[in-house]
N, C-alpha and C. Protein backbone atom coordinates (compact mmCIF):
# COMPACT_ATOMS: atom_id res chain seq x y z
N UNK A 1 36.96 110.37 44.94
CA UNK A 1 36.19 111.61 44.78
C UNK A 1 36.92 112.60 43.90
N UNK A 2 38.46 112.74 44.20
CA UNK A 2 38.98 113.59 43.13
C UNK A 2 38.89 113.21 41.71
N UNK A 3 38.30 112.17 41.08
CA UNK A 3 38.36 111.66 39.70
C UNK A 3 36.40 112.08 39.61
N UNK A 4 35.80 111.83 39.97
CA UNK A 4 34.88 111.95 40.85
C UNK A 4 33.90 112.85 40.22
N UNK A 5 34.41 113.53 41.21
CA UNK A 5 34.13 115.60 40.96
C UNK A 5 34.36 115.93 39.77
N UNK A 6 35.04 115.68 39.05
CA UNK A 6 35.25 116.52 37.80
C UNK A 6 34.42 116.25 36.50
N UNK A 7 34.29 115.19 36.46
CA UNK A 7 33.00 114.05 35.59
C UNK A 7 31.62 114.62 36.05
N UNK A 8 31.23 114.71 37.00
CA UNK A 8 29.97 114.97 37.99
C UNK A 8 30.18 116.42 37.20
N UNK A 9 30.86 117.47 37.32
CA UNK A 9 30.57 119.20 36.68
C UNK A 9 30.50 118.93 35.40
N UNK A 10 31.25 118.28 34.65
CA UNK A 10 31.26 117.90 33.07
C UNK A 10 29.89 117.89 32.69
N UNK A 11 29.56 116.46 33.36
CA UNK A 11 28.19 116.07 32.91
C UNK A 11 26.70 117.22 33.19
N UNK A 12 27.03 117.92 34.35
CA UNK A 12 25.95 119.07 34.95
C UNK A 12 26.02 119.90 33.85
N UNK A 13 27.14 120.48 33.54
CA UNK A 13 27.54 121.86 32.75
C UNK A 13 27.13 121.36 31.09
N UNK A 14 27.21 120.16 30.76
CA UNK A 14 27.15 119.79 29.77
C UNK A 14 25.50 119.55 29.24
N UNK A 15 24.36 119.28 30.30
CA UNK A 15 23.07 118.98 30.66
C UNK A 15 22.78 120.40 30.37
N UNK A 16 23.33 121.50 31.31
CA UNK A 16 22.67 122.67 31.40
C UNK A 16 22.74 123.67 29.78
N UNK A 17 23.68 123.05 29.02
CA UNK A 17 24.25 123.82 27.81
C UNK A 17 23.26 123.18 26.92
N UNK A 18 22.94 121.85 26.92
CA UNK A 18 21.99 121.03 26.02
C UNK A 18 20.37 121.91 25.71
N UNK A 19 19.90 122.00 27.42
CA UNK A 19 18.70 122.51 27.87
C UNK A 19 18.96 123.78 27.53
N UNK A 20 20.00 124.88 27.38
CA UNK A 20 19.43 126.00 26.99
C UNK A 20 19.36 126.72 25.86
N UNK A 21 20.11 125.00 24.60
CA UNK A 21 20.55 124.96 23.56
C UNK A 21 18.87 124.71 22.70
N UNK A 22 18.08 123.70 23.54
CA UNK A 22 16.62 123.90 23.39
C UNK A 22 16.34 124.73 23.16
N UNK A 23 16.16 124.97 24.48
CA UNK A 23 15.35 126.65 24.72
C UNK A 23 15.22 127.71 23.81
N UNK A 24 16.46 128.05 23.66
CA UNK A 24 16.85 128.92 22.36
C UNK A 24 16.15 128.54 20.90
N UNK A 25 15.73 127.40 20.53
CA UNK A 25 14.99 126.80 19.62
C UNK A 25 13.49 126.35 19.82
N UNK A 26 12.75 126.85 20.96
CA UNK A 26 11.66 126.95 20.88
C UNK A 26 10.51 127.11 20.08
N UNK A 27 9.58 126.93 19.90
CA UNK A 27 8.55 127.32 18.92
C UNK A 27 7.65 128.70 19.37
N UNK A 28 7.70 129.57 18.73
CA UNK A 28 7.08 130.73 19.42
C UNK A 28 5.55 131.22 19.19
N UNK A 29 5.52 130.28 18.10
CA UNK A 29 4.36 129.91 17.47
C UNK A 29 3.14 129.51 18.76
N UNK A 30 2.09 129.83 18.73
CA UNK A 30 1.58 128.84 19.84
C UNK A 30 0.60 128.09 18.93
N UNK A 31 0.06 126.68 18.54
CA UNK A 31 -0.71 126.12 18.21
C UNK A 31 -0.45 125.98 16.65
N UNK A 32 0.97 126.26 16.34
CA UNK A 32 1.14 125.70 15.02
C UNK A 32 1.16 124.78 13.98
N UNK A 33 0.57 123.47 15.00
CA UNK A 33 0.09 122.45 14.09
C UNK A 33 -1.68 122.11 14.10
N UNK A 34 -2.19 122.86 14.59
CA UNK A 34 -3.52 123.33 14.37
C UNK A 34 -4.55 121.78 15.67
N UNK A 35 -3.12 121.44 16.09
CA UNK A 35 -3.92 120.26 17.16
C UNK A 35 -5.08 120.92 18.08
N UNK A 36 -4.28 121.69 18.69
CA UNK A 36 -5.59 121.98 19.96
C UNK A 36 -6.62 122.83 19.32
N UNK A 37 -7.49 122.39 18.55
CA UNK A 37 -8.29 122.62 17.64
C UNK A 37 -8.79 123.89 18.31
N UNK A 38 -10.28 124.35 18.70
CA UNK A 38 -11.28 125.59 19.38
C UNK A 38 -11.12 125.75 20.34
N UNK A 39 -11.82 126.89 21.15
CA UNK A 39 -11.79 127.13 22.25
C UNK A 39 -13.31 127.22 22.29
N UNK A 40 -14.22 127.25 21.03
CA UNK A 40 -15.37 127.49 20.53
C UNK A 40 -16.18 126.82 19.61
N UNK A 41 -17.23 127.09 19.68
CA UNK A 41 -18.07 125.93 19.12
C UNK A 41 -17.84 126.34 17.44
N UNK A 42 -17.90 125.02 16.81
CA UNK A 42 -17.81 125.00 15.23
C UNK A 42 -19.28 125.95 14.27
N UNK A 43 -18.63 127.06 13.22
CA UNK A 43 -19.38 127.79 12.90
C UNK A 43 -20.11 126.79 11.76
N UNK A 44 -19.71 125.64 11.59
CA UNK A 44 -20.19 124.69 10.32
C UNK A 44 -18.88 123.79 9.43
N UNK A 45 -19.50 122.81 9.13
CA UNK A 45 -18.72 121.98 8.31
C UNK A 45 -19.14 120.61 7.83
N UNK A 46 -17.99 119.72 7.57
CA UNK A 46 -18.68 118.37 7.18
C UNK A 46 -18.28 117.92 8.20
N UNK A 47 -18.31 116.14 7.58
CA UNK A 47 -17.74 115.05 8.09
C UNK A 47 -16.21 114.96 8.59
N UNK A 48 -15.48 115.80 8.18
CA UNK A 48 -13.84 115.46 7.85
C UNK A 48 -13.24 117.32 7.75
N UNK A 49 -14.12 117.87 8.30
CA UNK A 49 -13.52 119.58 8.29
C UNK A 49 -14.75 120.19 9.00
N UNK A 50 -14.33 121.28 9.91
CA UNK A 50 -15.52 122.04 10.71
C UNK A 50 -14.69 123.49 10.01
N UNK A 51 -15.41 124.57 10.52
CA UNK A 51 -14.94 125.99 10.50
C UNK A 51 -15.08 126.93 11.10
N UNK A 52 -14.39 127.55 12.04
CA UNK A 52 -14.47 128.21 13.01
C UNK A 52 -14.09 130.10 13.12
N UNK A 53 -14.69 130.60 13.73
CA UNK A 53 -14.11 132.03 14.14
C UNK A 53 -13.05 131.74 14.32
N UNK A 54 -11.49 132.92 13.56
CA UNK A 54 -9.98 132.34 13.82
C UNK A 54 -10.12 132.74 15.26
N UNK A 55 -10.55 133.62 15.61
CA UNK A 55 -10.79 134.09 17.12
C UNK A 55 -10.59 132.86 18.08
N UNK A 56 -11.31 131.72 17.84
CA UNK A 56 -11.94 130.80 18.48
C UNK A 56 -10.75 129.53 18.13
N UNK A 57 -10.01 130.26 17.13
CA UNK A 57 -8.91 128.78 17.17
C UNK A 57 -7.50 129.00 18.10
N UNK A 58 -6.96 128.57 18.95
CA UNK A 58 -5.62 128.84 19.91
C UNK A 58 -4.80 129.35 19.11
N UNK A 59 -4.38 130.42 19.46
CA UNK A 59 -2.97 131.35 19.26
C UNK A 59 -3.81 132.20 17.98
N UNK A 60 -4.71 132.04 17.43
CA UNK A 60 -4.63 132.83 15.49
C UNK A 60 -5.96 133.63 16.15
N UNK A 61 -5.62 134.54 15.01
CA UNK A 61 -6.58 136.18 14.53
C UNK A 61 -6.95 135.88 13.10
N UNK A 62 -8.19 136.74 12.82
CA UNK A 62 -8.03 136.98 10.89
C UNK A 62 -9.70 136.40 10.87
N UNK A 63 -9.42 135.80 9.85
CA UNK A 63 -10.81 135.29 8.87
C UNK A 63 -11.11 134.58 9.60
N UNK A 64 -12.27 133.65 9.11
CA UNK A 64 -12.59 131.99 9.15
C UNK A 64 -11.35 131.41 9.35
N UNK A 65 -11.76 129.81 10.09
CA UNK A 65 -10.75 129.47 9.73
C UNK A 65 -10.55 127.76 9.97
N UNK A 66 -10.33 126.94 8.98
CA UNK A 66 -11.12 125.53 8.57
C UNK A 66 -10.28 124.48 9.00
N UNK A 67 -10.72 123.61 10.03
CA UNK A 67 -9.44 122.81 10.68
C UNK A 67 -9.90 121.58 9.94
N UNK A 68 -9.33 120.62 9.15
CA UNK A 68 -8.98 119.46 8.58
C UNK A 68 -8.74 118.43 9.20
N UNK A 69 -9.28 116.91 9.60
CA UNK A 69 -9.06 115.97 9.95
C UNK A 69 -8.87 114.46 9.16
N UNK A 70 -9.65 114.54 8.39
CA UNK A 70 -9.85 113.14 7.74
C UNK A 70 -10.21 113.30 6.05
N UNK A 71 -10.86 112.92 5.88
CA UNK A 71 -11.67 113.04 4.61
C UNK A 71 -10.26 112.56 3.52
N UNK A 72 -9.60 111.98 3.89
CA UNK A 72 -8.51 111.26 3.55
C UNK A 72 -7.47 111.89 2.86
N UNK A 73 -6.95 113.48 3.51
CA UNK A 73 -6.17 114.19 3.52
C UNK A 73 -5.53 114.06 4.45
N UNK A 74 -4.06 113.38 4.48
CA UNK A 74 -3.48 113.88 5.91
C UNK A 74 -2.35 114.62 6.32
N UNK A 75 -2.51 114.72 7.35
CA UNK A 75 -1.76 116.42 8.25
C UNK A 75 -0.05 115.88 7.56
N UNK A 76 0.24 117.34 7.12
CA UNK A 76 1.85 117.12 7.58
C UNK A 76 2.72 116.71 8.84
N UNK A 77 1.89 116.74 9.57
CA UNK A 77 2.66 116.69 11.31
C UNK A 77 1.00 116.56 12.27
N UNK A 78 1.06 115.53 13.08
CA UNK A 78 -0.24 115.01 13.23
C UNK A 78 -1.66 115.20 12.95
N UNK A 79 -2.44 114.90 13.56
CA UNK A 79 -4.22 115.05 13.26
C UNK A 79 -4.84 115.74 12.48
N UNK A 80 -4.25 117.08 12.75
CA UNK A 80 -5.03 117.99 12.21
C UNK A 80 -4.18 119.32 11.40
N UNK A 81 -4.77 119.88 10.41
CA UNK A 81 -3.95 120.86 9.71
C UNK A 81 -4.64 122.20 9.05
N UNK A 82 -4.92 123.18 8.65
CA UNK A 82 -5.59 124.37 8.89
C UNK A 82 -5.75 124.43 7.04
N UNK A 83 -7.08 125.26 6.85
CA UNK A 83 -6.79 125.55 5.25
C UNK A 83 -7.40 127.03 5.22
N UNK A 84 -6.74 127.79 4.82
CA UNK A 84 -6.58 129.28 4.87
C UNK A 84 -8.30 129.79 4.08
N UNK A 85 -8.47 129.47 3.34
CA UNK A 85 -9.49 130.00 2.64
C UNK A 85 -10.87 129.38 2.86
N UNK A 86 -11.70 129.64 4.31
CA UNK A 86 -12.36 128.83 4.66
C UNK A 86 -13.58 129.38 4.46
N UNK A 87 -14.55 128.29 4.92
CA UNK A 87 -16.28 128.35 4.64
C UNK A 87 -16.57 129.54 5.09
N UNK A 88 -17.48 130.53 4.41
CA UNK A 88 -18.04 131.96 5.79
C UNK A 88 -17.73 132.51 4.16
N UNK A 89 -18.36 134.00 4.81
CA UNK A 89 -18.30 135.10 4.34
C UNK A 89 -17.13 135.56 4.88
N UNK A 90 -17.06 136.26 3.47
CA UNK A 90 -15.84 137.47 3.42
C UNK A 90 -15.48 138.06 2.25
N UNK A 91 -15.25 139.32 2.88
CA UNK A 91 -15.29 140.68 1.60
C UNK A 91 -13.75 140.88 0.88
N UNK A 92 -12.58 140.14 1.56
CA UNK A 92 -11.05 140.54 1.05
C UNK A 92 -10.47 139.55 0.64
N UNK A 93 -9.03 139.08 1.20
CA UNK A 93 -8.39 138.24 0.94
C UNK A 93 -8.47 136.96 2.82
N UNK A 94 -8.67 135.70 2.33
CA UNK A 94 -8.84 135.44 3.27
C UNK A 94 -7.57 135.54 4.40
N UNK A 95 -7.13 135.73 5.48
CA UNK A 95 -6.30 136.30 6.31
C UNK A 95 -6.30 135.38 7.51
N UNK A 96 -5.32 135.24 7.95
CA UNK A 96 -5.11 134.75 9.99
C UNK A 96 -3.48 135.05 10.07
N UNK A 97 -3.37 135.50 11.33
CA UNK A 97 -2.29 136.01 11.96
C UNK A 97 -2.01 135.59 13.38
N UNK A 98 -1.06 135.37 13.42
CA UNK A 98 -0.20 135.50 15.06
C UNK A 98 0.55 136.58 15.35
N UNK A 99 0.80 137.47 16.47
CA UNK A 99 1.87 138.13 16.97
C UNK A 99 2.80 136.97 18.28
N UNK A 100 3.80 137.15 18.06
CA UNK A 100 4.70 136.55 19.36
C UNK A 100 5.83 137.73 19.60
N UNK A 101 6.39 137.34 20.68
CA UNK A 101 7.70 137.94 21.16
C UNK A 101 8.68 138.30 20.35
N UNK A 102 9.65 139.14 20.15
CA UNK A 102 10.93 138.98 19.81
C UNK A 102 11.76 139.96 20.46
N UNK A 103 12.95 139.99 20.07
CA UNK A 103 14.06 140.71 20.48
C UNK A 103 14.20 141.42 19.60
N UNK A 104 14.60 142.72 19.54
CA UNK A 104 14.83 143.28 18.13
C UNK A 104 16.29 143.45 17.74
N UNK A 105 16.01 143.43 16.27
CA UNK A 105 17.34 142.74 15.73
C UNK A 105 17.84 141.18 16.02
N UNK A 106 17.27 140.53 16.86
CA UNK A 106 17.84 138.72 16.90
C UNK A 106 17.16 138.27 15.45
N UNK A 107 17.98 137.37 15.24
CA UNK A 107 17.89 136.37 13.83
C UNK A 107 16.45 135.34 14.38
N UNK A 108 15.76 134.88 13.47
CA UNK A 108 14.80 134.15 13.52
C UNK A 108 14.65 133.00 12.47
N UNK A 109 13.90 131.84 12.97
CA UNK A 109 14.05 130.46 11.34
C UNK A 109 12.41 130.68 11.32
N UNK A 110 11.78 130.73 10.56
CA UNK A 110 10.95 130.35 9.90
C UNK A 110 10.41 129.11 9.18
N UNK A 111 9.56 128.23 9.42
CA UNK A 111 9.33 126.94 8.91
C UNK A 111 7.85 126.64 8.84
N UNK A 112 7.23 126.29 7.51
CA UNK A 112 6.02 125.42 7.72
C UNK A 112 5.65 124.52 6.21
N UNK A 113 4.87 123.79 6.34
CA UNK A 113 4.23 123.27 5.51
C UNK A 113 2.89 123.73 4.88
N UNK A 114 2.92 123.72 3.45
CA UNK A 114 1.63 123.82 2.68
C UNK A 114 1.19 122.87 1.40
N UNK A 115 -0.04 122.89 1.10
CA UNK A 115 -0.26 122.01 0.27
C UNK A 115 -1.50 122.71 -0.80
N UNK A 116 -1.89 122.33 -1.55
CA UNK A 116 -3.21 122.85 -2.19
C UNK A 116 -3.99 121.22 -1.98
N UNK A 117 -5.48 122.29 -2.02
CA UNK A 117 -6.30 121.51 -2.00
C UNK A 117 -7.40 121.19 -3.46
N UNK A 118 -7.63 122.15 -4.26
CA UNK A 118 -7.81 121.20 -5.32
C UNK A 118 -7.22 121.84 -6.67
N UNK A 119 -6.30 122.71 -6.39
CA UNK A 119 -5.19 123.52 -7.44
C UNK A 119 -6.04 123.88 -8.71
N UNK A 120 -6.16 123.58 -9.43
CA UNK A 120 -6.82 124.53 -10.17
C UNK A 120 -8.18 124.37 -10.85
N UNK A 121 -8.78 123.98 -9.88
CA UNK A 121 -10.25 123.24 -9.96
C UNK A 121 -11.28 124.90 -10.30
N UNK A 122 -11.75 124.94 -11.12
CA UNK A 122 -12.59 125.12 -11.26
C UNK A 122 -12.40 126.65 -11.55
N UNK A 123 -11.39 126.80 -12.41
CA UNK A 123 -10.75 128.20 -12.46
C UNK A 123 -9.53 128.78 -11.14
N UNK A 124 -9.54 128.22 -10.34
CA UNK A 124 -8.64 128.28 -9.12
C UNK A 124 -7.26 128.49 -9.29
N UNK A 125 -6.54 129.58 -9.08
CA UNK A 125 -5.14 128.84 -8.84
C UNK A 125 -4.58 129.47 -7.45
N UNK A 126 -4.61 128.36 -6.90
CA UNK A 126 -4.28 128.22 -5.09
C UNK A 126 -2.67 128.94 -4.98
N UNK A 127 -2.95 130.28 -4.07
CA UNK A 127 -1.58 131.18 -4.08
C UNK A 127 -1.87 131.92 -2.66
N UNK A 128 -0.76 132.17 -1.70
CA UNK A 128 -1.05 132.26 -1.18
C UNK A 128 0.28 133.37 -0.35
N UNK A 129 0.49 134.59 0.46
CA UNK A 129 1.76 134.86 0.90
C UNK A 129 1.82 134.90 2.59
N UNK A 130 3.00 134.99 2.70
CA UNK A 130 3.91 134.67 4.02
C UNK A 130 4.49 136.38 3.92
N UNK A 131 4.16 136.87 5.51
CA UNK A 131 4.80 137.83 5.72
C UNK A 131 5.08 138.30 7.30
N UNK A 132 6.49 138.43 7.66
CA UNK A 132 6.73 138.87 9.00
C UNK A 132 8.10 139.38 9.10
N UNK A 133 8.02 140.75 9.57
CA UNK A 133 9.08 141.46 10.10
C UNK A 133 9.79 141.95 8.74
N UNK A 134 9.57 142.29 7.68
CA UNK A 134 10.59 142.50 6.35
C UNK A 134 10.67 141.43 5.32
N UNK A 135 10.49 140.19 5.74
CA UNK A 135 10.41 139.17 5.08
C UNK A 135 9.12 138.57 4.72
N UNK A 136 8.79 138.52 3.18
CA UNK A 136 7.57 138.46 2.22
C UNK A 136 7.81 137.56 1.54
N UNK A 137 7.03 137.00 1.27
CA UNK A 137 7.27 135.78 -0.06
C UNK A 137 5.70 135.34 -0.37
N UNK A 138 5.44 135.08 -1.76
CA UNK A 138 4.26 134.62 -2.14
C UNK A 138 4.33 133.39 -2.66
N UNK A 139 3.97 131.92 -2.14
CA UNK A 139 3.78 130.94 -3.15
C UNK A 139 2.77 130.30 -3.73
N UNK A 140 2.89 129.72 -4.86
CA UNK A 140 2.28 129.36 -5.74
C UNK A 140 1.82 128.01 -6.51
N UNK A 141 3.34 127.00 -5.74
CA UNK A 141 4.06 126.36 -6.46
C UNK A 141 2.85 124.69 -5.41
N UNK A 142 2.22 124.79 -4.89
CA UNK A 142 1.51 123.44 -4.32
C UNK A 142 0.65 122.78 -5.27
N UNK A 143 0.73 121.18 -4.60
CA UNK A 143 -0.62 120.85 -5.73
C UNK A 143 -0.86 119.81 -4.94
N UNK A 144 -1.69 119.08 -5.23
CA UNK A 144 -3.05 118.29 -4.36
C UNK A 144 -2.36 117.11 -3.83
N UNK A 145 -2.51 116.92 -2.91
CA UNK A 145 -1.84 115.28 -2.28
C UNK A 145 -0.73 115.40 -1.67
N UNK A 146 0.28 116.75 -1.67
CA UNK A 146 1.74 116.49 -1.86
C UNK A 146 2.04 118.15 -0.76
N UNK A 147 2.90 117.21 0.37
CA UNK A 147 3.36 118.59 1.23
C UNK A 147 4.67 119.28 0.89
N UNK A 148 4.63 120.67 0.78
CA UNK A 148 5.56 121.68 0.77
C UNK A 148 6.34 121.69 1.36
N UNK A 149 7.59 122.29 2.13
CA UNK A 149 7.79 123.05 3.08
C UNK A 149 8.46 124.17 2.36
N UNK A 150 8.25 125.44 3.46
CA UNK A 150 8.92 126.77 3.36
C UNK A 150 9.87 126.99 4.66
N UNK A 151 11.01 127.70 4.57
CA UNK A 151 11.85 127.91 5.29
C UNK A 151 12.75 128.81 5.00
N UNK A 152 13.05 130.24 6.11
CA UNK A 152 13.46 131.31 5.59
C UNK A 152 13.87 131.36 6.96
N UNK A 153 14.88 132.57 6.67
CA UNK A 153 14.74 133.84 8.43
C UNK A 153 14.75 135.10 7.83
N UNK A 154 14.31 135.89 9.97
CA UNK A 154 13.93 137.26 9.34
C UNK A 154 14.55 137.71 10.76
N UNK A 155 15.21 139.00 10.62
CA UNK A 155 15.30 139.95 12.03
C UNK A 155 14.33 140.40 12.30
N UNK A 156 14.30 140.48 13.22
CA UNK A 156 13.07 141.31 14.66
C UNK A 156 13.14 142.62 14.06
N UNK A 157 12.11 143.29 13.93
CA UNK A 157 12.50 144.91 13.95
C UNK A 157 12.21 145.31 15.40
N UNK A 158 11.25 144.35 16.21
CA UNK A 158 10.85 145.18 17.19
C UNK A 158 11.39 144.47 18.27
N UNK A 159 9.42 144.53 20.01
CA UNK A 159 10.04 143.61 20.55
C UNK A 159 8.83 142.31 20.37
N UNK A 160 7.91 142.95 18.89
CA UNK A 160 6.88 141.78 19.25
C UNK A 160 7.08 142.22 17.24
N UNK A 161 6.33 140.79 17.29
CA UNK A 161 6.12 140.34 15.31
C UNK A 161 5.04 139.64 15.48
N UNK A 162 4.67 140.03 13.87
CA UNK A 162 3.39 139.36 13.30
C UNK A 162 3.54 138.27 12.20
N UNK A 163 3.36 137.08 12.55
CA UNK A 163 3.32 136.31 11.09
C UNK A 163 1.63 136.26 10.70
N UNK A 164 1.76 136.66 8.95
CA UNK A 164 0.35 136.96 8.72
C UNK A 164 0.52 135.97 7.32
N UNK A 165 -1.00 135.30 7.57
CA UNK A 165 -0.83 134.38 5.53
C UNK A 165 -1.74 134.95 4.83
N UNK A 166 -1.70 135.18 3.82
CA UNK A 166 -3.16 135.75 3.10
C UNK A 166 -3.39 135.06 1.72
N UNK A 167 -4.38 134.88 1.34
CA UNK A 167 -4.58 134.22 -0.15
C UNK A 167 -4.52 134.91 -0.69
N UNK A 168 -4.47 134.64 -2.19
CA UNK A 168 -4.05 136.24 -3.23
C UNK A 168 -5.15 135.46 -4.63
N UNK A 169 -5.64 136.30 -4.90
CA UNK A 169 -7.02 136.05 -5.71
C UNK A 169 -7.95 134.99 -5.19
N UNK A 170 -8.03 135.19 -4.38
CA UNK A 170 -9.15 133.66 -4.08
C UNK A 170 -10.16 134.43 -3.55
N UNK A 171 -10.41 135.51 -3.44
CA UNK A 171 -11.61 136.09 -2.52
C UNK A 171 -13.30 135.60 -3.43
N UNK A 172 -12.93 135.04 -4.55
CA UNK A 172 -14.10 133.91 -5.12
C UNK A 172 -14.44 132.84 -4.78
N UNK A 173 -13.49 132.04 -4.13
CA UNK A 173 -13.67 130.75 -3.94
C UNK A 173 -13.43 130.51 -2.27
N UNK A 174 -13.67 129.33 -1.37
CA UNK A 174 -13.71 129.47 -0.25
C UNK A 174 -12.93 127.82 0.06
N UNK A 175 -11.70 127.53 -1.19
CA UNK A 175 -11.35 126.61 -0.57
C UNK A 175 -9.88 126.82 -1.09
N UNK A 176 -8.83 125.90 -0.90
CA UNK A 176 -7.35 126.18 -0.97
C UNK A 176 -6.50 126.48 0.06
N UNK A 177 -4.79 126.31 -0.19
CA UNK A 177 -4.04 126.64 1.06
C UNK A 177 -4.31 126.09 2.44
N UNK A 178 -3.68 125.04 2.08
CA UNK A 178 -3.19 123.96 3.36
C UNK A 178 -1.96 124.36 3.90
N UNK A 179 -2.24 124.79 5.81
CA UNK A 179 -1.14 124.73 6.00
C UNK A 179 -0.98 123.84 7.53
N UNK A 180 0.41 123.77 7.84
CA UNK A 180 0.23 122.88 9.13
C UNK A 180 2.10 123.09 9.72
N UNK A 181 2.31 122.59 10.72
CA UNK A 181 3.55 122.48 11.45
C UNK A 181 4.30 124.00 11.42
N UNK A 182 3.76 125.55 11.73
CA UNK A 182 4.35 126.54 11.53
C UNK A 182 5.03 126.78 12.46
N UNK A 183 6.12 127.14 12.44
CA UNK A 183 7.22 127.17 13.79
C UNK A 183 7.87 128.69 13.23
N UNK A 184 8.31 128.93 14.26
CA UNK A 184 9.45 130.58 14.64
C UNK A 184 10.42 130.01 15.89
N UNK A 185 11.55 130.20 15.12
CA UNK A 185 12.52 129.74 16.56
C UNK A 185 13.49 130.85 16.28
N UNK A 186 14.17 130.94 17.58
CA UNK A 186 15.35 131.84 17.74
C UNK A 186 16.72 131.63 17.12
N UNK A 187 17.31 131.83 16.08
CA UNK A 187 18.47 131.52 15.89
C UNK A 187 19.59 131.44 16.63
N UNK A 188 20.24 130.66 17.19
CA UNK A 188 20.69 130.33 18.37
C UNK A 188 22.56 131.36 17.84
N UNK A 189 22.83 131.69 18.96
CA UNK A 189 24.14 132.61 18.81
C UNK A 189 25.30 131.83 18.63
N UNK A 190 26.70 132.50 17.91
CA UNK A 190 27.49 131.49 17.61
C UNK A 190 28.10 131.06 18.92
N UNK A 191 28.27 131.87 19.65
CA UNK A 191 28.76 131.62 21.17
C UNK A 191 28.24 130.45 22.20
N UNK A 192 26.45 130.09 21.62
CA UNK A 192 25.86 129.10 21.86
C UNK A 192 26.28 127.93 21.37
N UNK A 193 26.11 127.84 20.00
CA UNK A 193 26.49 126.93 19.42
C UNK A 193 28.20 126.12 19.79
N UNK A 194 29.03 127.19 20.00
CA UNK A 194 30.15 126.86 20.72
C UNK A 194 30.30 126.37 21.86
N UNK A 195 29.11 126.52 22.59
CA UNK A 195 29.34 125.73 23.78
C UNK A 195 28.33 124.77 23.61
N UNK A 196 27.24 124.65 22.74
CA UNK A 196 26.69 123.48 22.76
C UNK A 196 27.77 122.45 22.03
N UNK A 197 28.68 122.43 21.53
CA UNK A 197 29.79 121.77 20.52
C UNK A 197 30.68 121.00 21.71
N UNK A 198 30.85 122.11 23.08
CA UNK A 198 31.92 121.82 23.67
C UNK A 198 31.33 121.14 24.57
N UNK A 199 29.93 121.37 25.17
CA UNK A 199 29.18 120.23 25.95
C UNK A 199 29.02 119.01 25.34
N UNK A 200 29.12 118.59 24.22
CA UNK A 200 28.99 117.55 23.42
C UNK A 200 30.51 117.18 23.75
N UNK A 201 31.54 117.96 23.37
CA UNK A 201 32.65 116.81 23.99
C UNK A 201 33.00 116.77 25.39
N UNK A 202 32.08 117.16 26.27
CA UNK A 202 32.39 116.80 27.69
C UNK A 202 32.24 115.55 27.78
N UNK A 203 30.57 115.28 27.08
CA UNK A 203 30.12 113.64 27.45
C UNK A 203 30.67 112.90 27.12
N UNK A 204 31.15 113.06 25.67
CA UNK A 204 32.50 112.39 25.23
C UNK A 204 33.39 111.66 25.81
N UNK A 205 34.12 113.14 26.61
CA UNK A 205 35.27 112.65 27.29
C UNK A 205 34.54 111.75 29.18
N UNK A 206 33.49 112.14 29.56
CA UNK A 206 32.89 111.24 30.32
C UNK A 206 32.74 110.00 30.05
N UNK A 207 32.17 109.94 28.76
CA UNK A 207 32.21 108.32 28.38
C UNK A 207 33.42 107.64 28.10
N UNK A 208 34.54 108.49 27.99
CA UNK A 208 35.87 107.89 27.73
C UNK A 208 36.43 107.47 29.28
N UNK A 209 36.23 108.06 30.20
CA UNK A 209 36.56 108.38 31.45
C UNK A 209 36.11 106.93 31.77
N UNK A 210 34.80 106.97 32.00
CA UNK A 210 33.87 105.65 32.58
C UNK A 210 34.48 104.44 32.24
N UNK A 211 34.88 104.42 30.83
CA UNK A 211 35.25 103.11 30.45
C UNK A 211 36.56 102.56 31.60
């Protein structure tokens, strides 16, 4: 038992540092890969895309808003994937937003995928910006078939944030801006990271032990 005991806390303390090494990397996003499609019935669409009140899609606010399945486009990160500039009326730039939690002042990662959908069809050029907490960026740079990713961080100003996307000249056209897999995680502290480093050589030395 005295050889015992000490392996047995290693391995606990080392479990508990893993799990809150997660945690800390959560997605704060809720429904950022556009899976759990409505909560509401489809305002119209085809075969391979419906379009819905964003109201009516889990976690998002804003415009229309056009969930993608088939039509032999596929998702960056499973089934289904969102395209910003959807079927419906509308008088501005097309828009959807999330608010989530934060801490103010904690560091944040930022991550998602985009794509265009038919880039510069028909006078089009598919553009689109990213904005939350101080941090703005507009891109431009997608084209048809082929996924993006974007990845940034931003501090909290508050104790809640908004990530908002908006198209930028498209209020003509009602198609473009694919996006899918949007995540917000907590930047984990160096003090974390130090003990997630040092729980990693507990097991280590457990597995050295065992032998």
């Amino acid at each position: 038992m005295s050889i015992l005991k000490p392996i047995i806390e290693i391995v606990v303390s080392s479990i508990l540092i893993v799990f809150c090494a997660a945690s800390a990397n959560a997605n704060l996003i809720v429904n950022g890969g556009f899976e759990d499609n409505s909560t509401g019935s489809a305002l119209g669409g085809g075969g391979g895309w419906k379009y819905y009140d964003s109201n009516d899609v889990l976690g998002w606010d804003g415009s229309n808003l056009e969930l993608w399945g088939t039509l032999g486009i596929d998702s960056y990160e499973g089934d289904y994937h969102a395209e910003l500039n959807s079927h419906g009326q509308n008088s501005g730039a097309w828009t959807i937003s999330q608010t989530f939690n934060t801490i103010a002042g904690q560091s944040y990662d930022l991550f998602f995928a985009y794509s265009a959908r038919l880039s510069s069809g028909n006078g089009s050029i598919e553009s689109f910006s990213v904005r939350v907490d101080g941090l703005y960026y507009e891109l431009d740079d997608h084209v048809v078939g082929n996924w993006n990713t974007y990845s940034d961080s931003f501090i909290a100003d508050g104790n809640t944030a908004t990530l908002t996307f908006s198209s930028i000249d498209q209020q003509r056209w009602t198609y473009g801006n694919f996006l899918d897999d949007v995540r917000i995680s907590k930047v984990p502290e160096p003090s974390s990271l130090t003990l997630l480093a040092l729980g990693f050589l507990g097991l280590g030395a457990v597995r050295k032990r065992m032998k």
